[in-house]
Protein backbone atom coordinates (compact mmCIF):
# COMPACT_ATOMS: atom_id res chain seq x y z
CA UNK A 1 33.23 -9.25 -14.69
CA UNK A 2 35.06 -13.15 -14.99
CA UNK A 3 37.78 -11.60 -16.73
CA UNK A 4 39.11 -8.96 -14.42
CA UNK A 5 42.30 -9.65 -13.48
CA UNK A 6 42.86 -9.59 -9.72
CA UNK A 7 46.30 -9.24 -7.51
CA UNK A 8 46.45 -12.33 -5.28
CA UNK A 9 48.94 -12.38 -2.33
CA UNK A 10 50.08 -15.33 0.47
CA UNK A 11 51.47 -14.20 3.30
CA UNK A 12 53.46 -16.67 4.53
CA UNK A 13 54.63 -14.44 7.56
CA UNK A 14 54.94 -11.21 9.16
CA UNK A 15 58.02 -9.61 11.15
CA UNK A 16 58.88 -6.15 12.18
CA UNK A 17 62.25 -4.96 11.91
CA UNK A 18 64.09 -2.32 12.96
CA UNK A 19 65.58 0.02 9.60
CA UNK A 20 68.71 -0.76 11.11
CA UNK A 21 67.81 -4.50 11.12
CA UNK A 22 66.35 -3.86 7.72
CA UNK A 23 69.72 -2.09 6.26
CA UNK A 24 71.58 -4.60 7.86
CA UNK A 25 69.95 -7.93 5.61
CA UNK A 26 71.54 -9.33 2.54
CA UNK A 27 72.02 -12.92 0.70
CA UNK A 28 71.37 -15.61 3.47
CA UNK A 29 69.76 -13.61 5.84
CA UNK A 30 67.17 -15.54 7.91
CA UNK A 31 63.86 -13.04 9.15
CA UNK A 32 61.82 -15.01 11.88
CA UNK A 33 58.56 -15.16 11.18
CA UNK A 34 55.57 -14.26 14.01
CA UNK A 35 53.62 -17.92 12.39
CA UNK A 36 54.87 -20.68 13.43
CA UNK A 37 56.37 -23.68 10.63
CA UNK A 38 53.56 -25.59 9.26
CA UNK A 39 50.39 -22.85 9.81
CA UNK A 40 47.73 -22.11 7.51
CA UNK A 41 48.80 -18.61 5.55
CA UNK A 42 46.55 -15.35 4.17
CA UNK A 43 45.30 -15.51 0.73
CA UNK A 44 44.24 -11.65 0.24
CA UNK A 45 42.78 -10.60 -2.85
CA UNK A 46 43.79 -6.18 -3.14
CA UNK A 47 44.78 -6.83 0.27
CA UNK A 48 41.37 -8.24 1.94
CA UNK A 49 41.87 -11.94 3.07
CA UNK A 50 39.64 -14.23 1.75
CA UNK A 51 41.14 -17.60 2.54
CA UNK A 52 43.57 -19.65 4.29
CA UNK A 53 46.16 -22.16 2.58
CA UNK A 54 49.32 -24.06 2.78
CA UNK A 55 52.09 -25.08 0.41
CA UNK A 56 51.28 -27.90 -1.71
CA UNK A 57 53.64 -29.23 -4.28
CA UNK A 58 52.48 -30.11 -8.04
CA UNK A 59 54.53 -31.58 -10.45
CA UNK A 60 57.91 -29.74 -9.04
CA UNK A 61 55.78 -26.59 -8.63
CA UNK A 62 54.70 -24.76 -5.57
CA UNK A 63 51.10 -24.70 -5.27
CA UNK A 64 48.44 -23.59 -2.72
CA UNK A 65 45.50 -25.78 -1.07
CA UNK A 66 43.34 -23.97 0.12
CA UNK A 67 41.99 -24.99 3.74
CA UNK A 68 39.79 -22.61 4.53
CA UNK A 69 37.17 -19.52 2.76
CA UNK A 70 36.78 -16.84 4.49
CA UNK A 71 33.86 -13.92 4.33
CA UNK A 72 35.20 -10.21 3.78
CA UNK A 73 33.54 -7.87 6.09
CA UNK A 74 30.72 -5.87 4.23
CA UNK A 75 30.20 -8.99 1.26
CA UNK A 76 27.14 -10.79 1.60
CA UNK A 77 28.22 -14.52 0.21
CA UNK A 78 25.72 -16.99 0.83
């Protein structure tokens, strides 16, 4: 079971958008963000979170540290 391959996704933000506002974005556009600059993000693994991070940098490469595990509903980790 080590060797399945699993879909990881940060979230650095959400928004909502109108499809008008959504038609309406192209090169440069800037989407606010509900999180503030600076917070802790989602790591979800098939969309269930199961951590916290922030941007890290290693050698020129963006990178996540994580800050914080969290416990799915339902999974009993010790």
């Amino acid at each position: 079971m080590a060797d399945v391959v699993c879909g990881v996704d940060f979230i650095i933000g959400t928004s909502q958008m109108t499809v008008s506002e959504c038609l309406q974005l192209g090169r440069h556009s800037v989407v606010r963000l509900a999180q503030t600059a600076g917070s802790d993000f989602d790591v979800r693994v098939h969309g269930v979170s199961i951590a916290h991070g922030e941007v890290a940098v290693v050698d020129d490469m963006a990178a996540v540290r994580i800050s914080r595990l969290t416990v799915p509903s339902g999974v009993g980790w010790d």
